[in-house]
Protein backbone atom coordinates (compact mmCIF):
# COMPACT_ATOMS: atom_id res chain seq x y z
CA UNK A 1 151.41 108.76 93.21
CA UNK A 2 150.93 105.10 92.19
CA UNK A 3 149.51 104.49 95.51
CA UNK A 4 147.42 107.15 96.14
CA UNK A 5 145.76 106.13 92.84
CA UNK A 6 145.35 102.53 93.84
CA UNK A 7 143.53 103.24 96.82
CA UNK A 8 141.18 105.47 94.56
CA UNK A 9 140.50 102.91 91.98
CA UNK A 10 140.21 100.24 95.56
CA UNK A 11 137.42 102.91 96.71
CA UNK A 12 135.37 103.53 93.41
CA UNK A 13 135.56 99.49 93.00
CA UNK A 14 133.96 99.37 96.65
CA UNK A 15 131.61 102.10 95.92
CA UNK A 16 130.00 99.83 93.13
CA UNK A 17 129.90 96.51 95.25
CA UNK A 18 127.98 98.67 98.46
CA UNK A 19 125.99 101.39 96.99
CA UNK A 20 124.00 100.54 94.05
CA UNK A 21 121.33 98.75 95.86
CA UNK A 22 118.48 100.35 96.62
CA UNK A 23 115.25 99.28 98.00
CA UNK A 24 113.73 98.32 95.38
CA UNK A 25 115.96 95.55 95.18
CA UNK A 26 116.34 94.28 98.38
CA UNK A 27 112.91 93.89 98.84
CA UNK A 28 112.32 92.59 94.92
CA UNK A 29 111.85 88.95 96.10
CA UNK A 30 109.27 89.43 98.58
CA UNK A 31 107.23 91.67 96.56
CA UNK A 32 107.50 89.38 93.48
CA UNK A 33 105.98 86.14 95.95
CA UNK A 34 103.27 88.22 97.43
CA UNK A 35 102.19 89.66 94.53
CA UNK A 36 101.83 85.74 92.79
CA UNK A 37 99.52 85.28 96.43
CA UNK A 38 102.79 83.04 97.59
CA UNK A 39 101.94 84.81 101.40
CA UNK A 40 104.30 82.07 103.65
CA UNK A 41 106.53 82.14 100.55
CA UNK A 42 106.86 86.04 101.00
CA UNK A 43 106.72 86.08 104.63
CA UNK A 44 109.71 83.88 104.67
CA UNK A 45 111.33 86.09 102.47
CA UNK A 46 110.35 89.01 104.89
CA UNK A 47 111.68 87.18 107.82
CA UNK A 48 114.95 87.00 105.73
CA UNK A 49 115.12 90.86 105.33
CA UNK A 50 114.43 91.92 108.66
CA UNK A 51 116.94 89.57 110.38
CA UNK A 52 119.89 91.23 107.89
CA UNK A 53 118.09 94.52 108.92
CA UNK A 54 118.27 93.90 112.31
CA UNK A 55 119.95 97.48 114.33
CA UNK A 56 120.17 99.50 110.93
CA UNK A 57 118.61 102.11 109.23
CA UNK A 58 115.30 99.76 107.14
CA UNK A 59 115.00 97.54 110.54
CA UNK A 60 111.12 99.51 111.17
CA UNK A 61 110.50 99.14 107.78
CA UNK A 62 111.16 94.93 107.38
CA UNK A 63 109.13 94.68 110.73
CA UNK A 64 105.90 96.50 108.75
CA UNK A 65 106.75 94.07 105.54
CA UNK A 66 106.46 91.21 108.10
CA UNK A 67 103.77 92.36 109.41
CA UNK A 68 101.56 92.30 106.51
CA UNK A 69 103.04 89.26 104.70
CA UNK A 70 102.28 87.17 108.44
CA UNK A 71 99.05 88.76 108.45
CA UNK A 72 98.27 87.86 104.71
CA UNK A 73 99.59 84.35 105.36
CA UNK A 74 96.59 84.20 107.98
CA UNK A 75 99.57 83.76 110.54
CA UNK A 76 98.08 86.54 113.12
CA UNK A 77 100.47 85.49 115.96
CA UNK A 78 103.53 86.39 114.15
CA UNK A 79 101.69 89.80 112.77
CA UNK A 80 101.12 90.80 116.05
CA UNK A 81 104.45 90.15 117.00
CA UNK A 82 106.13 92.09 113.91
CA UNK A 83 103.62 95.04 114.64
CA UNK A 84 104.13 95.33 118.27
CA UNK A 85 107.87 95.24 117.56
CA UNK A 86 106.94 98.21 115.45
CA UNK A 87 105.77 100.58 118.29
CA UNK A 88 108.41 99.09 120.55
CA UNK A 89 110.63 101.09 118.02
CA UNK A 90 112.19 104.39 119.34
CA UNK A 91 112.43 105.54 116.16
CA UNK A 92 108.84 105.05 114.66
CA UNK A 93 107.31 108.02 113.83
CA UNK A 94 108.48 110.25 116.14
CA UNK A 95 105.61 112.47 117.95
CA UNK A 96 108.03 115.72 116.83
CA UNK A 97 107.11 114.82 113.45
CA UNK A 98 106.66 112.93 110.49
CA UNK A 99 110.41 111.53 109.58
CA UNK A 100 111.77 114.66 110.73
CA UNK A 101 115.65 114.32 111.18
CA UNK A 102 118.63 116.24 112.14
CA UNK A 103 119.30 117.95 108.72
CA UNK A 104 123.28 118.46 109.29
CA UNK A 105 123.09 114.34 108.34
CA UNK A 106 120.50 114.66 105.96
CA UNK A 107 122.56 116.64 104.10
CA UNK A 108 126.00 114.89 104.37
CA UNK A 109 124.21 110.89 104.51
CA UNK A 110 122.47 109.77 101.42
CA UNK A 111 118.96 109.74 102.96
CA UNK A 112 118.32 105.97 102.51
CA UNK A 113 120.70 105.46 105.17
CA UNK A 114 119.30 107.05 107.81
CA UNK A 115 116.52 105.42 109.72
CA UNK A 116 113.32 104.53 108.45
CA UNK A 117 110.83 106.49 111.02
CA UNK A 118 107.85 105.76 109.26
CA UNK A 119 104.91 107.84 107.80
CA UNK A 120 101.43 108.73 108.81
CA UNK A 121 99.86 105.95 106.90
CA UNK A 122 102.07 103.48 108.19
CA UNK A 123 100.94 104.49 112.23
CA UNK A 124 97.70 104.12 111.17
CA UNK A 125 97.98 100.96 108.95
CA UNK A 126 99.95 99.33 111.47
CA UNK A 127 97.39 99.53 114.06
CA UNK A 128 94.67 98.67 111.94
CA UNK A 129 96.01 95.27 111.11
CA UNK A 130 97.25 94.91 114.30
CA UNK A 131 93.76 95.24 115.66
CA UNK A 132 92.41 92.70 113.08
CA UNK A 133 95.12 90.38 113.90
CA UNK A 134 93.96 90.61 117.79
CA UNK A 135 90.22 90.03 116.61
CA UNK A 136 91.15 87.02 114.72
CA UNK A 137 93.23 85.70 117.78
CA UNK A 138 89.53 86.16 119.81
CA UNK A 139 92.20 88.84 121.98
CA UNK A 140 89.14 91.65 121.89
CA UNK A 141 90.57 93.85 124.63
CA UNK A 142 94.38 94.14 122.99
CA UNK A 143 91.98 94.84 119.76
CA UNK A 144 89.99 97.38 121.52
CA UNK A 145 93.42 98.84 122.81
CA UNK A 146 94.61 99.11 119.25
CA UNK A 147 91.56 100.58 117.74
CA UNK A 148 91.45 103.35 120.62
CA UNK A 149 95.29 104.23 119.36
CA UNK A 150 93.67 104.41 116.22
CA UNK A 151 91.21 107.26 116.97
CA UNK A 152 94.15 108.80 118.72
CA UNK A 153 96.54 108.31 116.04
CA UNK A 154 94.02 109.80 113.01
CA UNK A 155 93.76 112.99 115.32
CA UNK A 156 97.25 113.69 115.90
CA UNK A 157 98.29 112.72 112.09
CA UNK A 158 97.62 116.53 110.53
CA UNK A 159 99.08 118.20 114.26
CA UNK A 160 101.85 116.60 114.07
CA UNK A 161 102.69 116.90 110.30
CA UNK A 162 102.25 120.54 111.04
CA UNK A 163 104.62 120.43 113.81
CA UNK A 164 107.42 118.59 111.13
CA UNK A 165 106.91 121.78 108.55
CA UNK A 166 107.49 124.58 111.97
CA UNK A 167 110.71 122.36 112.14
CA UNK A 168 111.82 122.42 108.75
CA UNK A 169 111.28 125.93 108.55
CA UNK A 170 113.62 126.21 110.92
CA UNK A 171 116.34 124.18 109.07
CA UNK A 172 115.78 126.66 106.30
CA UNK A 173 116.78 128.93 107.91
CA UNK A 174 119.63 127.75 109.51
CA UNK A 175 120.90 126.85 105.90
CA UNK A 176 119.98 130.41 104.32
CA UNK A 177 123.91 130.86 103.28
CA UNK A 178 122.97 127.71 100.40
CA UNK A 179 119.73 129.24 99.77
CA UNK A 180 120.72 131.23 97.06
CA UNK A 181 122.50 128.36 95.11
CA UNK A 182 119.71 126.27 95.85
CA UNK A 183 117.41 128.16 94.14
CA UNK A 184 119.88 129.10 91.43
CA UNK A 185 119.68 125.26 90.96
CA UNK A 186 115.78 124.91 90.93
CA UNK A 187 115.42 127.63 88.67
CA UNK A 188 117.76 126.94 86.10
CA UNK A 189 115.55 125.59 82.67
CA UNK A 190 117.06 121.82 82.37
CA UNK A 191 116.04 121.51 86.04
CA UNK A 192 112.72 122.66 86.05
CA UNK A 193 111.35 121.22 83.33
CA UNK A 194 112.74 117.77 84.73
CA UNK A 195 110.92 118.23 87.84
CA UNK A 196 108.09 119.55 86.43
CA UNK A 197 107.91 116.34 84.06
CA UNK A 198 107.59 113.88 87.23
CA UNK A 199 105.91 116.57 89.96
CA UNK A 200 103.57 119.04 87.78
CA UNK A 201 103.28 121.99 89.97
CA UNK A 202 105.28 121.15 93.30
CA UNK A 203 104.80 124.72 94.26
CA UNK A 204 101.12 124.32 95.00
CA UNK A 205 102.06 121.23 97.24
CA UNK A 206 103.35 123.70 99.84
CA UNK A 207 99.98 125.34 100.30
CA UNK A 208 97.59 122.23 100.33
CA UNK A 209 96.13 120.98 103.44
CA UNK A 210 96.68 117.40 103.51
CA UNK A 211 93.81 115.85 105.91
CA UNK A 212 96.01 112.23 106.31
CA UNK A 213 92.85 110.24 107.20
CA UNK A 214 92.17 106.97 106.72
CA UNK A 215 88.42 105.56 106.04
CA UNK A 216 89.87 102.49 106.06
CA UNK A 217 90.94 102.78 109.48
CA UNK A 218 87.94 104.59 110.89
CA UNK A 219 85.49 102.06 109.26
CA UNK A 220 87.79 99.21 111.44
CA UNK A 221 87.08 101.16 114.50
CA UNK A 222 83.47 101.97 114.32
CA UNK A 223 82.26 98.36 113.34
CA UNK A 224 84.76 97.05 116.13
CA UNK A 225 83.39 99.16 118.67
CA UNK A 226 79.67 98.80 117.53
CA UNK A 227 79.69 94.97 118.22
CA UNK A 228 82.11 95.29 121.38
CA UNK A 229 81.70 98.77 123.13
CA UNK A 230 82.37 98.97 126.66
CA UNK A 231 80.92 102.52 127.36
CA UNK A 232 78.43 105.09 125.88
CA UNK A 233 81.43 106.25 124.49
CA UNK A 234 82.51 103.46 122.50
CA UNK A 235 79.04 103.44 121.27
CA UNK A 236 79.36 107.12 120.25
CA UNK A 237 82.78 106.58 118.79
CA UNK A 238 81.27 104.34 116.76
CA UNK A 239 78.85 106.31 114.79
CA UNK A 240 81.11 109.18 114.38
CA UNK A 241 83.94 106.80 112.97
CA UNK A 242 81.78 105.31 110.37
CA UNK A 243 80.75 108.63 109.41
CA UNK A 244 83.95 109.80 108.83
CA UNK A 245 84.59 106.64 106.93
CA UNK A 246 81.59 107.42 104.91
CA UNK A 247 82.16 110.80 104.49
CA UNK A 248 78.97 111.88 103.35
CA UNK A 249 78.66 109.32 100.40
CA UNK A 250 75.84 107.17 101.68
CA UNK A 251 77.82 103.99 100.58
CA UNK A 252 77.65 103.12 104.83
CA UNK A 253 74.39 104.56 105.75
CA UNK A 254 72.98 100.58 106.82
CA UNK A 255 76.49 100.38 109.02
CA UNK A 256 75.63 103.73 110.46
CA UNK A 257 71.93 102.98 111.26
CA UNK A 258 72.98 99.80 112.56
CA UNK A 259 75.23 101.90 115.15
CA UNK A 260 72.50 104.21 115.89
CA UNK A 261 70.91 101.96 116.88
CA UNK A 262 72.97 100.40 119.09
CA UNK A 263 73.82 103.56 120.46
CA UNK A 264 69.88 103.94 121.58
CA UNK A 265 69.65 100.82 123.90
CA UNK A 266 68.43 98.73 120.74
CA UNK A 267 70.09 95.32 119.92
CA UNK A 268 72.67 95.58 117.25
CA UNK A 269 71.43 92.81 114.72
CA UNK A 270 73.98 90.23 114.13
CA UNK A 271 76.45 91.31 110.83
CA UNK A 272 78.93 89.98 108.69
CA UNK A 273 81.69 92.68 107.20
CA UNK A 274 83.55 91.82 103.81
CA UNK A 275 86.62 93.66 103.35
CA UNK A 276 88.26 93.51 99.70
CA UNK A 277 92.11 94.10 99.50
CA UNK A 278 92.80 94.06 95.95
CA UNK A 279 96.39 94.93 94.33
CA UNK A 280 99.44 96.26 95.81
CA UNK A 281 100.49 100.38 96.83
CA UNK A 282 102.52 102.64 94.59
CA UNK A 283 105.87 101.98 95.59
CA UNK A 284 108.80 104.10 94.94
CA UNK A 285 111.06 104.57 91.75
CA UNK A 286 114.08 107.23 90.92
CA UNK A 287 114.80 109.55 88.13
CA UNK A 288 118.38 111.21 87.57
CA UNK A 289 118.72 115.03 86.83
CA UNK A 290 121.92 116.22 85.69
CA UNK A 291 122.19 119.81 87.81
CA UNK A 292 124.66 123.04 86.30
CA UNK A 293 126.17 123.64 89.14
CA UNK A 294 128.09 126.42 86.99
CA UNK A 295 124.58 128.73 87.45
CA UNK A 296 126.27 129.43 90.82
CA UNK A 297 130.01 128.13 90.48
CA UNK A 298 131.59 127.79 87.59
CA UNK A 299 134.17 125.83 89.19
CA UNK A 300 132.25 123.24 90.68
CA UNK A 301 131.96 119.34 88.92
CA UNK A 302 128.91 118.50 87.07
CA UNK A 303 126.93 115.91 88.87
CA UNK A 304 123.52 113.98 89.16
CA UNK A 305 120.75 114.07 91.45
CA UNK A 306 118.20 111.34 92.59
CA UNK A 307 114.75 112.14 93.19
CA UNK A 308 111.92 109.72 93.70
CA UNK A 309 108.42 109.28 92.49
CA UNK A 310 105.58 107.01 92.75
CA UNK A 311 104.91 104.15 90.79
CA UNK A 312 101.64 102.99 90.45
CA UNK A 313 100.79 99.13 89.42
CA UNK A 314 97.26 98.52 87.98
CA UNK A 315 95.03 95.94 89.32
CA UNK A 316 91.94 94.97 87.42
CA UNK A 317 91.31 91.75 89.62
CA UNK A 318 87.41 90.78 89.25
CA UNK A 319 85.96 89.55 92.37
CA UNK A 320 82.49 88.70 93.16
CA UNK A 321 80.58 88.19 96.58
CA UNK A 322 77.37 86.26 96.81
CA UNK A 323 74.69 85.50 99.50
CA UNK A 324 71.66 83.36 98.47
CA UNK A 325 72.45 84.04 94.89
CA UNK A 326 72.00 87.44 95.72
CA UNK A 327 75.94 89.18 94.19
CA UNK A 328 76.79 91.86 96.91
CA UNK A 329 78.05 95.00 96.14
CA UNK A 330 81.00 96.15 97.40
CA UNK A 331 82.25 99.82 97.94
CA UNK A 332 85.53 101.42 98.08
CA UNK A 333 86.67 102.89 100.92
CA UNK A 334 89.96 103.78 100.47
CA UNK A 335 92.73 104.43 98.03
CA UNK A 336 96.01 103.57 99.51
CA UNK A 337 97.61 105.39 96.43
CA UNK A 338 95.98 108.45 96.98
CA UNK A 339 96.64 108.49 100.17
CA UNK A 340 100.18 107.29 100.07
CA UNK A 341 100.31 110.26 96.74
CA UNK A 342 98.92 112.91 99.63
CA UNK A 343 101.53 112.73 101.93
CA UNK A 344 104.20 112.09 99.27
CA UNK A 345 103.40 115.42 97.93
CA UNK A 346 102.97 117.21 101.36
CA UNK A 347 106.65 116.51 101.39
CA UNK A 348 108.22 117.08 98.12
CA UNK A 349 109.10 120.93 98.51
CA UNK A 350 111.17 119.63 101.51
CA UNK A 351 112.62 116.96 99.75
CA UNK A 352 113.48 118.64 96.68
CA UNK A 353 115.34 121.63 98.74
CA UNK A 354 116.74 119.21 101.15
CA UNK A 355 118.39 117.08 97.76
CA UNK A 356 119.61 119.90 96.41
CA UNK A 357 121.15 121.12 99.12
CA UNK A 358 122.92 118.20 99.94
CA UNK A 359 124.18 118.18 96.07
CA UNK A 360 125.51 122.15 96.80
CA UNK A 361 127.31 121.06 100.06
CA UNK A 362 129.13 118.34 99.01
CA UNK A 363 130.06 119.15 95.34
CA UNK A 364 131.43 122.55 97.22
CA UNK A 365 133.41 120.47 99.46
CA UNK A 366 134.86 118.13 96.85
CA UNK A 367 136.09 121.78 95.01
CA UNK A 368 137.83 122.69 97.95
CA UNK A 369 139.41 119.42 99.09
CA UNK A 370 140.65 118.94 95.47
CA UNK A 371 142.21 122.25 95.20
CA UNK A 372 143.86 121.79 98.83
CA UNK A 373 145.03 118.23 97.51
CA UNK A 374 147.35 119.79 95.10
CA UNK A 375 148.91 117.37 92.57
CA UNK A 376 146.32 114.53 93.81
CA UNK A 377 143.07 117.03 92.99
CA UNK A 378 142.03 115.22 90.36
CA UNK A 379 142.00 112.19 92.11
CA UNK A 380 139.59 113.92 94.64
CA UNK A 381 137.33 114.70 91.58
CA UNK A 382 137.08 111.38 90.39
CA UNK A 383 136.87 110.21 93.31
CA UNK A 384 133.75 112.32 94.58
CA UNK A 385 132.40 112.48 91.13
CA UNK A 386 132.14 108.45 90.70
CA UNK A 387 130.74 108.62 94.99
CA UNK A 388 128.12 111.00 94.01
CA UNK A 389 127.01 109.28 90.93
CA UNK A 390 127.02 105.53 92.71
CA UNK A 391 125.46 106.16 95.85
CA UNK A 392 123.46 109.50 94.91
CA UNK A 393 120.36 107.48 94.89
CA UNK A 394 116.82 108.71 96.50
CA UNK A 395 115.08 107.25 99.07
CA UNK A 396 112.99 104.90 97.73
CA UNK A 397 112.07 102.75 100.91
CA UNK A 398 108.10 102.61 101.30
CA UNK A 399 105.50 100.16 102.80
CA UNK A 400 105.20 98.19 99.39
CA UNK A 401 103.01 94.89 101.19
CA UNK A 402 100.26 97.75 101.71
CA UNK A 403 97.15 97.14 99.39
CA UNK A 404 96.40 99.42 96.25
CA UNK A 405 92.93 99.80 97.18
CA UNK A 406 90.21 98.36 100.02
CA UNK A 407 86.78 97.69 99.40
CA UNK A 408 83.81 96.71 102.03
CA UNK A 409 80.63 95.27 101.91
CA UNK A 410 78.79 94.42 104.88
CA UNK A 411 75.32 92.35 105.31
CA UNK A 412 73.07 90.49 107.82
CA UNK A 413 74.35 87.47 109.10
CA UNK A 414 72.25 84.94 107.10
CA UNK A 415 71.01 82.07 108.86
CA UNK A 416 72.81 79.38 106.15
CA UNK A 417 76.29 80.63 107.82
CA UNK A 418 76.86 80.30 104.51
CA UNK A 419 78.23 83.00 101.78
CA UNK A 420 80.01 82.70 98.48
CA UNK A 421 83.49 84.43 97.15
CA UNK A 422 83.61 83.63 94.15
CA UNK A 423 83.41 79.81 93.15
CA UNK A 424 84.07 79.24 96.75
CA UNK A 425 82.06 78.59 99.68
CA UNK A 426 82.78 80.23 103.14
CA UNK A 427 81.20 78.78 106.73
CA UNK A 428 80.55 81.79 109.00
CA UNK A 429 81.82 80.96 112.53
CA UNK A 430 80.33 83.61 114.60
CA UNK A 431 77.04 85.87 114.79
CA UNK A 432 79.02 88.81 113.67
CA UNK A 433 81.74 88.00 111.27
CA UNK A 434 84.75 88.97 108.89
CA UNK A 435 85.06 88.00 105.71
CA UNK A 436 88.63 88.99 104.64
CA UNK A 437 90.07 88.41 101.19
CA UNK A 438 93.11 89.62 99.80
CA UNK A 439 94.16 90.03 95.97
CA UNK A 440 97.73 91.18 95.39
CA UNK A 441 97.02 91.03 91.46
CA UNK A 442 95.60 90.07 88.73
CA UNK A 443 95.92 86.57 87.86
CA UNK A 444 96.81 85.73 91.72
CA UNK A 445 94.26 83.95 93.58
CA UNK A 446 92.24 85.02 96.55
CA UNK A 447 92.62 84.07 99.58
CA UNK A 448 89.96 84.33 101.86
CA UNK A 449 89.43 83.64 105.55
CA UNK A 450 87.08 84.04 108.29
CA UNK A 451 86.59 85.18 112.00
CA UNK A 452 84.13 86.33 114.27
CA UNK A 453 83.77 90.03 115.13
């Protein structure tokens, strides 16, 4: 009896040293560098993670985090090599789906140990900046490879998130005997109104029609393909990404002209493109709900569930663009927390029936494996009580290098080569130029850098 209870007390001391971490704070370091604008700082902290990720479950992940700290870091080279390591990956995004995965270990595996496949907005992130790194490295025909995934990948994104609900309908129904239980758990008052708190009306998620695009993205690939189509349709693709980009708010209506143009036999005129990244994404954070699992069983242990929501992080960064002592304005194009928040909540009715299944199964298994231990069954209850409660903890692994928001401006190349960015002055190198600055927070400093388009 002694024994058994000293390899319990062994296993709940283990439990604490392995399964409290989350990723949140493995990745606290990195985030806390690139947010001071410390990019070779973080990227060395990056490197770090994704060599002690290396053939587990948050490898795709550290290779997206090195990604954008390299690329940040104006180290292009190593981007491209962290984002082409990316789609090397088996298991990023899988074309059946957006992170769909075999539910039998979705169930039984807390979920942040199962491999990070990625969401839509990472595809499409991932190929944007690896199509900026190739344009920086003067590699236009990788770029123009990238940006034609791109149009692919924006087409496919609402198909194949489609494709991931047909399967998880299927799941359901596989796992109807728990359904009842399930429900018994969402329904019950305490549990609710703790969901409600955090979601509002998750119900109505179910319904909505998420779009997943990206302006960001499609305003990449219509000013890349304006200045270096190889075809009529490149030229074509052009206008109808920047429309999309613009969707119907004017805000790009020179940028469309200018592609109209083009598109007509008439000479693009030479630009320059500013593009703003200012603050960091929502990230990830967890909040506990204690579930009665007595509404179904009065036999069963209480116990905790983990479910995640998004944190945002304010960013009130002032930056100002000038040309001739003429300020430019610059226009939003896209909200990385809204559209991070869109596919977040395209997912929760599936996560939250998929947690508390998971909670149902294994709470139900710890009853029965305590009652067959006997004498020892409250060992078994400890035990899987104190597991549940250490390692219960939601998936909380997320892109968190990605920008809050991205803004653009975009002018004629003046003849000066000259523009200013605040206090400083920035030599244009080419007739058609980027101007890319990036602002992780306020109080950071920008960093800016130029290359020719």
């Amino acid at each position: 009896m002694k024994r058994v209870a000293l390899y319990i007390w062994l296993f709940i001391a283990w439990l604490f040293l392995a399964g409290c971490a989350t990723y949140n704070d493995e990745s606290r370091a990195m985030r806390t560098l690139y947010a001071a604008g410390e990019f070779s700082e973080a990227k060395s902290a990056a490197e770090a993670m994704n060599r002690s990720a290396q053939g587990g479950p948050d490898e795709l992940l550290t290779q997206l985090e090195l990604g954008k700290c390299s690329f940040a870091s104006a180290d292009a080279q190593t981007a491209v090599k962290a984002f082409e390591s990316v789609y090397e990956n088996a298991e990023f995004f899988d074309a059946s789906g957006t992170g769909a995965v075999d539910w039998t270990q979705a169930v039984l595996v807390n979920p942040s140990r199962l491999p990070y496949t990625g969401y839509n907005y990472d595809r499409i992130m991932a190929a944007s900046y690896m199509g900026l790194c190739y344009i920086e490295l003067g590699r236009k025909e990788r770029a123009a490879v990238a940006f034609r995934r791109l149009l692919n990948y924006q087409q496919e994104a609402a198909a194949a998130y489609a494709k991931r609900i047909d399967e998880t309908a299927d799941a359901l129904a596989k796992n109807r005997g728990n359904s009842g239980a399930v429900n018994a758990l969402a329904s019950a008052p305490s549990v609710s109104a703790e969901l409600a708190r955090h979601y509002g009306n998750f119900d109505s998620y179910i319904a909505a029609k998420a779009k997943f695009t990206n302006p960001f993205a499609h305003y990449l690939t219509g000013i890349f393909l304006m200045h270096n189509f190889q075809s009529l349709s490149d030229k074509e693709n052009a206008i109808v990404s920047l429309r999309l980009a613009d969707a119907g708010t004017g805000a790009l209506s020179e940028e469309i002209a200018a592609a109209q143009d083009s598109a007509h036999g008439k000479n693009a005129e030479f630009r320059t493109y500013v593009i703003y990244e200012c603050g960091m994404a929502c990230r990830r954070d967890q909040f506990k709900v204690d579930l009665p699992l007595w509404v179904f069983n009065r036999n069963l242990p209480g116990i905790s569930a983990s479910f995640p929501y998004l944190y945002k992080v304010s960013c009130n960064a002032k930056l100002e663009v000038s040309l001739d002592g003429r300020r430019i304005a610059l226009n939003k194009i896209a909200d990385m927390d809204d559209i991070i928040t869109e596919e977040f909540n395209a997912n929760l009715p599936t996560l939250i029936y998929r947690t508390l299944l998971s909670v149902v199964v294994k709470a139900s298994a710890q009853y029965a494996g305590a009652r067959a231990a006997g004498d020892y069954g409250v060992f078994v209850n400890l035990a899987g009580s104190l597991y549940q409660g250490i390692v219960n903890n939601a998936d909380l692994r997320t892109w968190t290098t990605l920008p809050k928001t991205i803004s653009v401006a975009s002018f004629k190349t003046p003849s000066s080569m000259v523009v200013k960015v605040n206090s400083a002055t920035v030599k244009l190198k080419g007739k058609n130029n980027i101007i890319y600055i990036t602002l992780p927070a306020t109080g950071a400093p920008a960093t800016v850098r130029t290359f020719p388009l």
